[in-house]
Protein backbone atom coordinates (compact mmCIF):
# COMPACT_ATOMS: atom_id res chain seq x y z
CA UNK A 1 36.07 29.69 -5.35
CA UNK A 2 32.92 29.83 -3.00
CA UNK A 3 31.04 27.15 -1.88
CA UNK A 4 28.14 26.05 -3.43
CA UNK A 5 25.00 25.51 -0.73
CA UNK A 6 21.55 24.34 -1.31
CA UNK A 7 18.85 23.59 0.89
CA UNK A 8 17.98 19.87 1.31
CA UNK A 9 14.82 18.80 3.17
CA UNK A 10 15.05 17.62 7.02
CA UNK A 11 12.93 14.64 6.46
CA UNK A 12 14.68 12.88 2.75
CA UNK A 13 12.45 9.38 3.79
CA UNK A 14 9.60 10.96 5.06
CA UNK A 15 6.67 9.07 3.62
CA UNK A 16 3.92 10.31 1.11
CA UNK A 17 0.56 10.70 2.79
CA UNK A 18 -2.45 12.43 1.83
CA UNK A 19 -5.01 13.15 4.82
CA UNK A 20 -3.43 10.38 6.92
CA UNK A 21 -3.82 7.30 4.25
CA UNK A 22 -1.13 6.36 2.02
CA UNK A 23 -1.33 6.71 -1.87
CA UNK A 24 -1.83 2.88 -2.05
CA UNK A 25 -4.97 3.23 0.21
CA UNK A 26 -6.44 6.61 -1.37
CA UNK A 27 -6.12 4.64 -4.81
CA UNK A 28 -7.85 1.49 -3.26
CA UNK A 29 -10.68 4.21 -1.73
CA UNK A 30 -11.06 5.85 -5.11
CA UNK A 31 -11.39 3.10 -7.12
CA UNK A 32 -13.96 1.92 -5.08
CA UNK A 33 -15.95 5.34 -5.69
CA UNK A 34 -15.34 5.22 -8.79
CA UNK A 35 -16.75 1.57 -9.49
CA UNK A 36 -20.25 1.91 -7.08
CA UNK A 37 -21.14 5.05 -9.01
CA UNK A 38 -20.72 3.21 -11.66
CA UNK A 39 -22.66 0.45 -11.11
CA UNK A 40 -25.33 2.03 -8.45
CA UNK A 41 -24.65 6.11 -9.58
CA UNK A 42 -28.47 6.05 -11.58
CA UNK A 43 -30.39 4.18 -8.78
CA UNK A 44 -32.01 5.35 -5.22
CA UNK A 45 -28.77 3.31 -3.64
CA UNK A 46 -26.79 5.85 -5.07
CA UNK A 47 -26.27 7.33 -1.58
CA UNK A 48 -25.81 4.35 0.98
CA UNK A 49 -23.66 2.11 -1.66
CA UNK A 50 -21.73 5.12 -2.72
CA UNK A 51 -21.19 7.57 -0.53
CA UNK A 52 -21.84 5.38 2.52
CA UNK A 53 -19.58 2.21 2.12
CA UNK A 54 -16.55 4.77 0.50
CA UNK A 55 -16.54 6.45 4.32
CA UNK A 56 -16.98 3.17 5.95
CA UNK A 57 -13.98 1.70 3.43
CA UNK A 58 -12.03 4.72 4.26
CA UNK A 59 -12.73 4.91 8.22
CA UNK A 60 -11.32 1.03 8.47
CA UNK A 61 -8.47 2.05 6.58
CA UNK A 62 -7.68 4.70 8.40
CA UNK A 63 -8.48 3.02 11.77
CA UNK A 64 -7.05 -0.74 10.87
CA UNK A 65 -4.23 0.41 10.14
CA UNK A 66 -3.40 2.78 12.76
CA UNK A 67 -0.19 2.11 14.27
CA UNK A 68 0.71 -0.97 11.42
CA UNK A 69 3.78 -0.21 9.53
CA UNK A 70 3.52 0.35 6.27
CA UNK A 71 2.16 -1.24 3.40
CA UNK A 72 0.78 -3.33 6.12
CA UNK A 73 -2.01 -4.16 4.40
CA UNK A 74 0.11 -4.97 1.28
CA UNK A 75 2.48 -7.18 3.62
CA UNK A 76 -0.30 -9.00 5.22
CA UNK A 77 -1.90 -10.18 2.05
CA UNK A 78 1.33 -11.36 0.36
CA UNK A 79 1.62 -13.55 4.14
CA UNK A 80 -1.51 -15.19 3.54
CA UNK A 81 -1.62 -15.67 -0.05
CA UNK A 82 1.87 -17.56 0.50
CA UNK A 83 2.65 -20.85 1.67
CA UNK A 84 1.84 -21.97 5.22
CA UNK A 85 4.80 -23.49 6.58
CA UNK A 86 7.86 -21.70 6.60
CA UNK A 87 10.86 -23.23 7.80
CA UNK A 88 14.71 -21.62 8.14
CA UNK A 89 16.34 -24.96 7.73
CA UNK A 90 14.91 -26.39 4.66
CA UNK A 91 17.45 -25.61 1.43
CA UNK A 92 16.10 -22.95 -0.41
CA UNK A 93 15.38 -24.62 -4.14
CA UNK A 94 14.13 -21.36 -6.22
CA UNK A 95 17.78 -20.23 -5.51
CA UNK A 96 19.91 -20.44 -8.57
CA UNK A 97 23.23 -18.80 -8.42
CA UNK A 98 24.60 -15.75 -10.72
CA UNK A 99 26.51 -17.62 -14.16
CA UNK A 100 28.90 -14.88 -13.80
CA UNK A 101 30.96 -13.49 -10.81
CA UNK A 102 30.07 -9.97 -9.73
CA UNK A 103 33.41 -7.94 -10.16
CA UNK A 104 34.75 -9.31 -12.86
């Protein structure tokens, strides 16, 4: 009985990017292309609106978040739509614990 090989990729986390910008960000780019042309696509704005601020949103994506982690942005915004004091020694009182044991 032989041994049955097949080729796996080097990289199995590598992360899905698109000309440098995550998916997240190329949606967030494209949606706002999509919406200015179709608001300002019939007027003589058509060009700066448009055109102009989707390479200016897609320039301080790519530059703000050079070097961030990722989903920074995502991460960032959860941070400062949440609370403002976080403390590790106040009892947690969302917790509720499993009614059942895991195992059994």
């Amino acid at each position: 009985m032989a041994l049955q090989v097949s080729k796996v990729p080097r990289a199995l986390e590598s992360k899905a990017r698109l000309f440098g910008f995550e998916l997240g960000d190329l949606l967030v780019v494209f949606l706002y292309l999509a919406v200015s042309n179709l608001v300002f696509g019939s007027t003589n704005l058509k060009g700066p609106l448009v055109w102009g601020g989707t390479v200016a949103l897609a320039c301080a994506l790519y530059f703000m978040k050079r070097g961030k982690p990722d989903q920074y942005l995502q991460h960032y915004g959860e941070f400062m739509r949440g609370s403002g004091i976080y403390s590790a020694a106040q009892p947690d009182i969302e917790y509720r614990p499993l009614p059942f044991k895991i195992g059994e």
